[in-house]
PDB file of N, CA and C in Angstrom:
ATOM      1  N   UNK A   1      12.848  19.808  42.610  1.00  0.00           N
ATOM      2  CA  UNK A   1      11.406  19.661  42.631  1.00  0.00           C
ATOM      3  C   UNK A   1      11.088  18.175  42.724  1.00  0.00           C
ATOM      4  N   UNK A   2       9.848  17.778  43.743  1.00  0.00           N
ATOM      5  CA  UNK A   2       9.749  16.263  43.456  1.00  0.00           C
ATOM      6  C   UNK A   2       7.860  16.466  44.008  1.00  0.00           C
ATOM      7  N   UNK A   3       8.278  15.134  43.170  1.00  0.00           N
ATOM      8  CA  UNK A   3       6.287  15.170  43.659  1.00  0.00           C
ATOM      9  C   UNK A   3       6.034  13.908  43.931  1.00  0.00           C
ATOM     10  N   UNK A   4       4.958  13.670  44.668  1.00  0.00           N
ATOM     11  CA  UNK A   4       4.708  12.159  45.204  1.00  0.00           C
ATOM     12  C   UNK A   4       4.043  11.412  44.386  1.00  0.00           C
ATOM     13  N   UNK A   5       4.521  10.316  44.386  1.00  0.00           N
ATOM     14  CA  UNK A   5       3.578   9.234  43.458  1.00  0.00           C
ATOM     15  C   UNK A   5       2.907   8.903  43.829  1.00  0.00           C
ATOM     16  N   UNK A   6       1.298   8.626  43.457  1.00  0.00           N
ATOM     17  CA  UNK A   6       0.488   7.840  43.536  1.00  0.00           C
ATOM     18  C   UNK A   6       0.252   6.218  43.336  1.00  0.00           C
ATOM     19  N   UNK A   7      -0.593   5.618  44.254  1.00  0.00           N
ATOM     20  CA  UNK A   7       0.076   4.419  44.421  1.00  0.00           C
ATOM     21  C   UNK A   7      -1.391   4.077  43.773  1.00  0.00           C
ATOM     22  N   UNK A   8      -1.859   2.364  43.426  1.00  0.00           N
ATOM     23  CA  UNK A   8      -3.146   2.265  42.980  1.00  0.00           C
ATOM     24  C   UNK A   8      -4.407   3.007  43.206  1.00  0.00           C
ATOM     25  N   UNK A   9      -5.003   3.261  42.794  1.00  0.00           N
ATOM     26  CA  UNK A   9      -6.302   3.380  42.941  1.00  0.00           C
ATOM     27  C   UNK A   9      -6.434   4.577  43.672  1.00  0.00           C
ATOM     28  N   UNK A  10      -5.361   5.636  43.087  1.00  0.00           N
ATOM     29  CA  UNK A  10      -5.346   7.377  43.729  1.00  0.00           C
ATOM     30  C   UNK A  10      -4.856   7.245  45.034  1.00  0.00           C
ATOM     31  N   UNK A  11      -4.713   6.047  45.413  1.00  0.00           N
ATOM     32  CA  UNK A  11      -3.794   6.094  47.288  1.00  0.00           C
ATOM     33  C   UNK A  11      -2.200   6.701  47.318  1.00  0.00           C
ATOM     34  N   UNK A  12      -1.986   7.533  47.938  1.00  0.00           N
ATOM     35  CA  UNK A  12      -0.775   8.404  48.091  1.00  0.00           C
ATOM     36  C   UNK A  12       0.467   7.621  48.619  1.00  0.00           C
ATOM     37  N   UNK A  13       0.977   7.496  48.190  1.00  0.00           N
ATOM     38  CA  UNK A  13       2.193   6.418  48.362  1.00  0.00           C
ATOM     39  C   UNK A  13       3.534   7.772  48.893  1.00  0.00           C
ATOM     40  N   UNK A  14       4.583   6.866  49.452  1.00  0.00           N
ATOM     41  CA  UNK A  14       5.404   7.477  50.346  1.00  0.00           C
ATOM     42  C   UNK A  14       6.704   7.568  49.327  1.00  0.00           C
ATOM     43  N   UNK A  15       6.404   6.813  48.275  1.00  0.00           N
ATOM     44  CA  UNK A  15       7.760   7.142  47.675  1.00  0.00           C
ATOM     45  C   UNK A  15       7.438   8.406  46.496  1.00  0.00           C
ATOM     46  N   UNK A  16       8.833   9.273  46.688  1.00  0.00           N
ATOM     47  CA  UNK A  16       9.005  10.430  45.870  1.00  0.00           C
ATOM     48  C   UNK A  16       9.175   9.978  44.500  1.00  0.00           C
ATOM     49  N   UNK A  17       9.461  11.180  43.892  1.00  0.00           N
ATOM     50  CA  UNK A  17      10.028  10.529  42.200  1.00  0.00           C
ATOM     51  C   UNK A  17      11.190  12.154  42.196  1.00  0.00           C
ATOM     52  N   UNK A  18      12.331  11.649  41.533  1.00  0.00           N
ATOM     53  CA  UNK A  18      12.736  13.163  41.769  1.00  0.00           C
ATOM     54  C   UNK A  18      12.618  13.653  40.312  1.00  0.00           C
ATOM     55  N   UNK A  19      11.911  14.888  39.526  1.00  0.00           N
ATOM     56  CA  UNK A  19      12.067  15.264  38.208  1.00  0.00           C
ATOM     57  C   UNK A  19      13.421  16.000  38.139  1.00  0.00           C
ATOM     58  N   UNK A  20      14.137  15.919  38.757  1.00  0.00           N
ATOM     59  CA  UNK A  20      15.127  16.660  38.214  1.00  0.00           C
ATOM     60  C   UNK A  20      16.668  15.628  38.124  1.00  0.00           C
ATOM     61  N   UNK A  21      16.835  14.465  37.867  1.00  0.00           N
ATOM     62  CA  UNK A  21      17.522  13.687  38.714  1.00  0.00           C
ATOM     63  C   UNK A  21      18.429  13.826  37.757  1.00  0.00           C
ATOM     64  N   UNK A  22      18.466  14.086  36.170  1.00  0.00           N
ATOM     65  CA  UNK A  22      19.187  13.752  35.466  1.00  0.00           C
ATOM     66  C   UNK A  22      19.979  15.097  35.404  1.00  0.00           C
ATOM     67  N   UNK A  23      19.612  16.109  36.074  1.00  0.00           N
ATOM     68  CA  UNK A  23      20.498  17.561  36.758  1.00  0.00           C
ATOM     69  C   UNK A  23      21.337  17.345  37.806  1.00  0.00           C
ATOM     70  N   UNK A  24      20.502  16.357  38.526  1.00  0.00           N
ATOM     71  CA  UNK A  24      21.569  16.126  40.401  1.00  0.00           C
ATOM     72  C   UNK A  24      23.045  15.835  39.611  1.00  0.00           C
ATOM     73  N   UNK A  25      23.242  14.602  38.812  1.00  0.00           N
ATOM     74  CA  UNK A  25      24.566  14.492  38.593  1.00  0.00           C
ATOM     75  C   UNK A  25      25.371  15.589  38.313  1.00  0.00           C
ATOM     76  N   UNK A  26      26.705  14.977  37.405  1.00  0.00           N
ATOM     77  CA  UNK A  26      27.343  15.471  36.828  1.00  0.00           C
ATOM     78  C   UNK A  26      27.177  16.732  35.594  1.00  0.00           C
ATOM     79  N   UNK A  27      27.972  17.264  35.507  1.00  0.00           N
ATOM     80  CA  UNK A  27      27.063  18.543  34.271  1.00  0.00           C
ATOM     81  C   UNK A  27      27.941  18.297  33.141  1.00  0.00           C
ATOM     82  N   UNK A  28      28.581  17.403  32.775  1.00  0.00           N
ATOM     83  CA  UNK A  28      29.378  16.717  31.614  1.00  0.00           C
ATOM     84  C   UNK A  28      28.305  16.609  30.213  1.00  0.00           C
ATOM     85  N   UNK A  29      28.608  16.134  29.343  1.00  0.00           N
ATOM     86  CA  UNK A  29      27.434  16.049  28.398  1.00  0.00           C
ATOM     87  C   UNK A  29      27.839  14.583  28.134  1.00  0.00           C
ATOM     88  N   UNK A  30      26.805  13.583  28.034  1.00  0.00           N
ATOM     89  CA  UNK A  30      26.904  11.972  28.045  1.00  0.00           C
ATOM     90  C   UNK A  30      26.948  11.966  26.243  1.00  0.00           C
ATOM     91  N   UNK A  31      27.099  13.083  25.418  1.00  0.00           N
ATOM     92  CA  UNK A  31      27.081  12.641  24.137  1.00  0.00           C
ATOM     93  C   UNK A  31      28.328  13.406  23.731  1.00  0.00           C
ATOM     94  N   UNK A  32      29.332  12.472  22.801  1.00  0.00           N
ATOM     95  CA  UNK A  32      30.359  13.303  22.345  1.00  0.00           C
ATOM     96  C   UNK A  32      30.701  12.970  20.879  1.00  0.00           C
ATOM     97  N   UNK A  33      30.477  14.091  20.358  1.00  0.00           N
ATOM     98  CA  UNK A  33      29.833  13.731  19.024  1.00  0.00           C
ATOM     99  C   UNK A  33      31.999  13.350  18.009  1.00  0.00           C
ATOM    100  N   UNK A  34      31.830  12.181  17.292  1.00  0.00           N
ATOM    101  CA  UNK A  34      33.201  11.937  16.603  1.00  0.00           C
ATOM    102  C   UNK A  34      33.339  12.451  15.203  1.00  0.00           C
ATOM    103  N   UNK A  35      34.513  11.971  14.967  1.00  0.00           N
ATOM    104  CA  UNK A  35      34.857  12.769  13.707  1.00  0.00           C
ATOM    105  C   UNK A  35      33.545  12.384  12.521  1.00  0.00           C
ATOM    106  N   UNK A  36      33.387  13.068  11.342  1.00  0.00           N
ATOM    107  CA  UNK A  36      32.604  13.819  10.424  1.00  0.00           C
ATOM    108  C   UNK A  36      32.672  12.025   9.948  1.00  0.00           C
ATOM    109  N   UNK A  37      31.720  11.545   9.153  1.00  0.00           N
ATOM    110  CA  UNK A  37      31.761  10.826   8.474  1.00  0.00           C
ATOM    111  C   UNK A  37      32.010  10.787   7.332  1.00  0.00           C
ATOM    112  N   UNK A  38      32.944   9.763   6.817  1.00  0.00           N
ATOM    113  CA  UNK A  38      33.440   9.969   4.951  1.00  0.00           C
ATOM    114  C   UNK A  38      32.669   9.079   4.394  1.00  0.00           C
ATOM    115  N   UNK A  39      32.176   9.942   3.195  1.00  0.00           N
ATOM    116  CA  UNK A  39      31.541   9.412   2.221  1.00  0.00           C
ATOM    117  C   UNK A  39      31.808   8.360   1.749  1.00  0.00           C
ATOM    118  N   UNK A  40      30.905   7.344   1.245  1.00  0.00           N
ATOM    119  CA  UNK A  40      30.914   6.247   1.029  1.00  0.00           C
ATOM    120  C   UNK A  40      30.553   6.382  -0.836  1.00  0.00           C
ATOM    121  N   UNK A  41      31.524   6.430  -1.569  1.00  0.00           N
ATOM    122  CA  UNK A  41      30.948   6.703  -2.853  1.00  0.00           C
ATOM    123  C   UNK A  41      30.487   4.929  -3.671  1.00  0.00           C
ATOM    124  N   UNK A  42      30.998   3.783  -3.282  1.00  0.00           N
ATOM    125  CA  UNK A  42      30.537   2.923  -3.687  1.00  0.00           C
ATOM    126  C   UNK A  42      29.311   2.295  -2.855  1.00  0.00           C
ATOM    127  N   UNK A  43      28.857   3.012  -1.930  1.00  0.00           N
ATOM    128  CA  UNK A  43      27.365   2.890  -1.194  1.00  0.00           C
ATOM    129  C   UNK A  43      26.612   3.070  -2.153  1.00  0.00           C
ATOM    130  N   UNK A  44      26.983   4.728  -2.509  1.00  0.00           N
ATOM    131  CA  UNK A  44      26.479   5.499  -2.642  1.00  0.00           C
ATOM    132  C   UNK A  44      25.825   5.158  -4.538  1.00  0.00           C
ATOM    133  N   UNK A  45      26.507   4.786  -5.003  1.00  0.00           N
ATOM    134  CA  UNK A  45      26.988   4.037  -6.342  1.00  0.00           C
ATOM    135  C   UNK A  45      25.623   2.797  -6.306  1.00  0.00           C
ATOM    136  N   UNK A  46      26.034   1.947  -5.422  1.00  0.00           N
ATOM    137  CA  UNK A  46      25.066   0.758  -5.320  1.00  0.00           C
ATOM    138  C   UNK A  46      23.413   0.974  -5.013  1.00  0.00           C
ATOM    139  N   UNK A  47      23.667   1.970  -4.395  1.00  0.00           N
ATOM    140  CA  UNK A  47      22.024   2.435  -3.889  1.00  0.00           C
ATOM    141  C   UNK A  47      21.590   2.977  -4.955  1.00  0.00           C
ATOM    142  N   UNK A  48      22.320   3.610  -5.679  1.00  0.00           N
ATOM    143  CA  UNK A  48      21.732   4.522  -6.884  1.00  0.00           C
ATOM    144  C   UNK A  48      21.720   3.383  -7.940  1.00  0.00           C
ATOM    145  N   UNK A  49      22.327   2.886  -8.434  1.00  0.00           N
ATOM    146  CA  UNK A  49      21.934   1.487  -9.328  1.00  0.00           C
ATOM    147  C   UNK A  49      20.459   0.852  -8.997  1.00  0.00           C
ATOM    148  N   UNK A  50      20.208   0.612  -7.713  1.00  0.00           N
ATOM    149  CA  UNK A  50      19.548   0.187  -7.178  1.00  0.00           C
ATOM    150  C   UNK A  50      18.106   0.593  -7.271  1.00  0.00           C
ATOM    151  N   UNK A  51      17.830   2.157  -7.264  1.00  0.00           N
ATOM    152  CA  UNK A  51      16.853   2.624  -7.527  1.00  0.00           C
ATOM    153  C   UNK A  51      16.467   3.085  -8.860  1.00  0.00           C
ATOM    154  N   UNK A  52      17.603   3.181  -9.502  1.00  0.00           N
ATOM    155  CA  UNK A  52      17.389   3.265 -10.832  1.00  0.00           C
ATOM    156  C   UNK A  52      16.642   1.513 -11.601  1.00  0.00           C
ATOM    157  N   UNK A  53      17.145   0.963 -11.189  1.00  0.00           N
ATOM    158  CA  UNK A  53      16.404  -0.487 -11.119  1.00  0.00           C
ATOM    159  C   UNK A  53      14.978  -0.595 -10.778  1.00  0.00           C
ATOM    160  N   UNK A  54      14.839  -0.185  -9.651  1.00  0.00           N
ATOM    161  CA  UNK A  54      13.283  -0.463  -8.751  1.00  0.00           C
ATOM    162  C   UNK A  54      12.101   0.450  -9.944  1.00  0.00           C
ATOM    163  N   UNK A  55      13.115   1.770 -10.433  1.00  0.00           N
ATOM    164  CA  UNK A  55      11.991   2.870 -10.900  1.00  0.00           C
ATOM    165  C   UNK A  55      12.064   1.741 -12.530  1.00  0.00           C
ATOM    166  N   UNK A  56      12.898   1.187 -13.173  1.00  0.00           N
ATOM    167  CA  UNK A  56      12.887   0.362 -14.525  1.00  0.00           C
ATOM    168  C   UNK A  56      11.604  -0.364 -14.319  1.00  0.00           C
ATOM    169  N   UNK A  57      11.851  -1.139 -13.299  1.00  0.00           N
ATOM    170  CA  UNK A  57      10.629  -2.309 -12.991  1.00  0.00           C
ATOM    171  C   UNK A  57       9.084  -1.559 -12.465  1.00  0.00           C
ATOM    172  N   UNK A  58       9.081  -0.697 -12.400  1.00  0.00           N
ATOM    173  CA  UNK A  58       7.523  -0.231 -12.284  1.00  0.00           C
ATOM    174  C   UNK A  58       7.223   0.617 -13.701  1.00  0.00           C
ATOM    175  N   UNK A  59       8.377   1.085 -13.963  1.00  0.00           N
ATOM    176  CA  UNK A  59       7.665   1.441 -15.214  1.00  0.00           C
ATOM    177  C   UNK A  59       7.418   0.374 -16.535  1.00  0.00           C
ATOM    178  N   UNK A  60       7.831  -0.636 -16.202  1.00  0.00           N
ATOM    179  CA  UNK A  60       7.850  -1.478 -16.953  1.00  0.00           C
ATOM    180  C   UNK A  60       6.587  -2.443 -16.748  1.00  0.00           C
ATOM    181  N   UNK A  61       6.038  -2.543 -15.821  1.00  0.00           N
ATOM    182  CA  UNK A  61       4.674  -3.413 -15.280  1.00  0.00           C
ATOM    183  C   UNK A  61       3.767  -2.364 -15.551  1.00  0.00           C
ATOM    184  N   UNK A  62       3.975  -0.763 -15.884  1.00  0.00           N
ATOM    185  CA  UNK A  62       3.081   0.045 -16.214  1.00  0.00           C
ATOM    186  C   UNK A  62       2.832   0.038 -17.247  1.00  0.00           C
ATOM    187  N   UNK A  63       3.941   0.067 -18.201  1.00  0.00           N
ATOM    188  CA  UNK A  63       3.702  -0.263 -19.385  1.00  0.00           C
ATOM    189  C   UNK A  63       3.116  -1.652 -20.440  1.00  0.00           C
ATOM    190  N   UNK A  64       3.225  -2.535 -19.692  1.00  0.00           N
ATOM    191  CA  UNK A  64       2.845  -3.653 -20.078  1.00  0.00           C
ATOM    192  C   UNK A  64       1.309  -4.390 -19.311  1.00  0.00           C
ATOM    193  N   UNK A  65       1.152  -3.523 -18.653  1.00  0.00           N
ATOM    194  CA  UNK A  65       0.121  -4.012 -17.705  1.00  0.00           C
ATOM    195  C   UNK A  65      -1.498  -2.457 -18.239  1.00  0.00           C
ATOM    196  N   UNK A  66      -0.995  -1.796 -17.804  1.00  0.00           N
ATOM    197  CA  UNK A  66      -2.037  -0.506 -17.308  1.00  0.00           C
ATOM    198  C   UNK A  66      -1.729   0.112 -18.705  1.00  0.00           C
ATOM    199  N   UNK A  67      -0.754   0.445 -19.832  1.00  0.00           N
ATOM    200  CA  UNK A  67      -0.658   1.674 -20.404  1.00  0.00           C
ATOM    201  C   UNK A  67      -1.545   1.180 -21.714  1.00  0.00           C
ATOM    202  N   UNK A  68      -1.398  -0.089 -22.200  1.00  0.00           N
ATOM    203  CA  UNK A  68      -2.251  -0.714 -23.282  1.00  0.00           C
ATOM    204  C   UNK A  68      -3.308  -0.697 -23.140  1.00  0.00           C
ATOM    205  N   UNK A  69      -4.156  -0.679 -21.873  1.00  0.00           N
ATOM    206  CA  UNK A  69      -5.569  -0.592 -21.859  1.00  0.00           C
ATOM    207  C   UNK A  69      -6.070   0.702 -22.599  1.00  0.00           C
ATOM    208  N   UNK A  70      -5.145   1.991 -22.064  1.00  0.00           N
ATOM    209  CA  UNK A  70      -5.699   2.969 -22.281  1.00  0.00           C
ATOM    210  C   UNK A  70      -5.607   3.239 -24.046  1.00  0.00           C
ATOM    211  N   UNK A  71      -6.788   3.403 -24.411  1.00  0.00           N
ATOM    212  CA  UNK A  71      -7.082   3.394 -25.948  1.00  0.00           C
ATOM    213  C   UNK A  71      -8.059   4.815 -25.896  1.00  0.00           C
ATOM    214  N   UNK A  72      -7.958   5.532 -27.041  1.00  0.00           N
ATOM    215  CA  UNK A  72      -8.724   6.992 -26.874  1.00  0.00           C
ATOM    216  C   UNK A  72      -9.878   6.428 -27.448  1.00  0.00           C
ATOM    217  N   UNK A  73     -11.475   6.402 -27.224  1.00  0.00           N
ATOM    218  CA  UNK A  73     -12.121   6.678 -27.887  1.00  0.00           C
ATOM    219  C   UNK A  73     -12.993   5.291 -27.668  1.00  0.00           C
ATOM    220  N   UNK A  74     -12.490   4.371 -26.678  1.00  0.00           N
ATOM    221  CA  UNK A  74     -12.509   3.077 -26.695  1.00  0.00           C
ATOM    222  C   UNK A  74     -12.564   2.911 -25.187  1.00  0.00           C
ATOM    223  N   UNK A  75     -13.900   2.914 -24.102  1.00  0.00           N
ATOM    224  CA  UNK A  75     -13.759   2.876 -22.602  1.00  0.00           C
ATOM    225  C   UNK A  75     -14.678   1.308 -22.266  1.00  0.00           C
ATOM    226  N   UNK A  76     -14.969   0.618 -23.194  1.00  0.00           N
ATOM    227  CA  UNK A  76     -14.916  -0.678 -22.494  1.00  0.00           C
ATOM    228  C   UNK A  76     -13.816  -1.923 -21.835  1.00  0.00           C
ATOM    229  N   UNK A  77     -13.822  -2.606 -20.927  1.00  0.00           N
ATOM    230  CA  UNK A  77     -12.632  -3.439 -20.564  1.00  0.00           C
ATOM    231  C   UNK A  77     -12.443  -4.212 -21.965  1.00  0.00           C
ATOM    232  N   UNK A  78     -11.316  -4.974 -21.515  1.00  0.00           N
ATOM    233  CA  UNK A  78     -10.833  -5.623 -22.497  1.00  0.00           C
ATOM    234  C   UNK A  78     -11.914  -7.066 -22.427  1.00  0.00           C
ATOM    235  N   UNK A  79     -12.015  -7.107 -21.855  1.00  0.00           N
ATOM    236  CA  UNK A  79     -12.807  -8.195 -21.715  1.00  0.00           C
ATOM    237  C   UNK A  79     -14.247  -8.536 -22.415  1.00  0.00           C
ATOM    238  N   UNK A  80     -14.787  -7.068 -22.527  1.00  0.00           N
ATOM    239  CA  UNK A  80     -16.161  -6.696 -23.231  1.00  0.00           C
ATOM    240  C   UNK A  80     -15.745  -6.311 -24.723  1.00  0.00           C
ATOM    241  N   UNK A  81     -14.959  -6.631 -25.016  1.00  0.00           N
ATOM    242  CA  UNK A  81     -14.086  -5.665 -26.864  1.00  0.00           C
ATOM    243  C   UNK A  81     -14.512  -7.621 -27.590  1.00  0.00           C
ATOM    244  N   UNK A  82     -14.516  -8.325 -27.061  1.00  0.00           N
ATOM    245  CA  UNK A  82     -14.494  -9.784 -27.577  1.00  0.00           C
ATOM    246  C   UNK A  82     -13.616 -10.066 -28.246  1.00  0.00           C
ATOM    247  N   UNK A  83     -13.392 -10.391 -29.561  1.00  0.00           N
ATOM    248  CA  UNK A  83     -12.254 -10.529 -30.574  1.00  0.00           C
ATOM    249  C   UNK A  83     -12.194  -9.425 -31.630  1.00  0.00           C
ATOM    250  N   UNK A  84     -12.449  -8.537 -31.643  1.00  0.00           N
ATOM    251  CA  UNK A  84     -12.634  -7.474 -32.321  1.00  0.00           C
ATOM    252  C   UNK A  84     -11.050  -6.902 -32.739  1.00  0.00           C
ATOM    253  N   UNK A  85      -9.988  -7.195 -31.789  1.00  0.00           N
ATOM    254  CA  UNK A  85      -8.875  -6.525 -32.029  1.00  0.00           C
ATOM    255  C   UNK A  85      -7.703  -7.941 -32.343  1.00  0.00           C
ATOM    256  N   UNK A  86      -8.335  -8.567 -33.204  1.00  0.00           N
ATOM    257  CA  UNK A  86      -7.175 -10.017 -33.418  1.00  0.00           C
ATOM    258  C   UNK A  86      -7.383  -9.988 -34.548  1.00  0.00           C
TER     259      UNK A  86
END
């Protein structure tokens, strides 16, 4: 199957395009898949340290940042409390 290309401005141009071109060749398969990959357990080790880290440090800016504000019974900022809590 081929269809003609259009050239600027909807003018019909002489060159084809072929849609099927990557059929004309060979019928081989260009991907050949290799052996299984082995696990990487000290990747695997480091990445997990790693996120166990990242999740320490947010809960830790949560706690020191955002979790002290929250007081029951008490919805002004800290800023409006004045010295009331020293």
């Amino acid at each position: 199957m081929s269809r003609r290309a259009t050239g600027p401005r909807g003018a019909a141009g002489d060159r084809k395009i072929n849609l099927n071109a990557s059929a004309a060749g060979s019928r081989r398969p260009t991907f050949t898949p290799g052996p299984p990959l082995k696990p990487q357990r000290k990747l695997f080790v480091g990445l997990l340290v790693g996120l166990v880290a990242w999740v320490a440090v947010l809960l830790t800016l949560y706690f020191t940042t955002i979790y002290p504000r929250h007081v029951p019974g008490d919805i002004r900022p800290p800023e409006a409390r004045g010295s009331e809590e020293s």
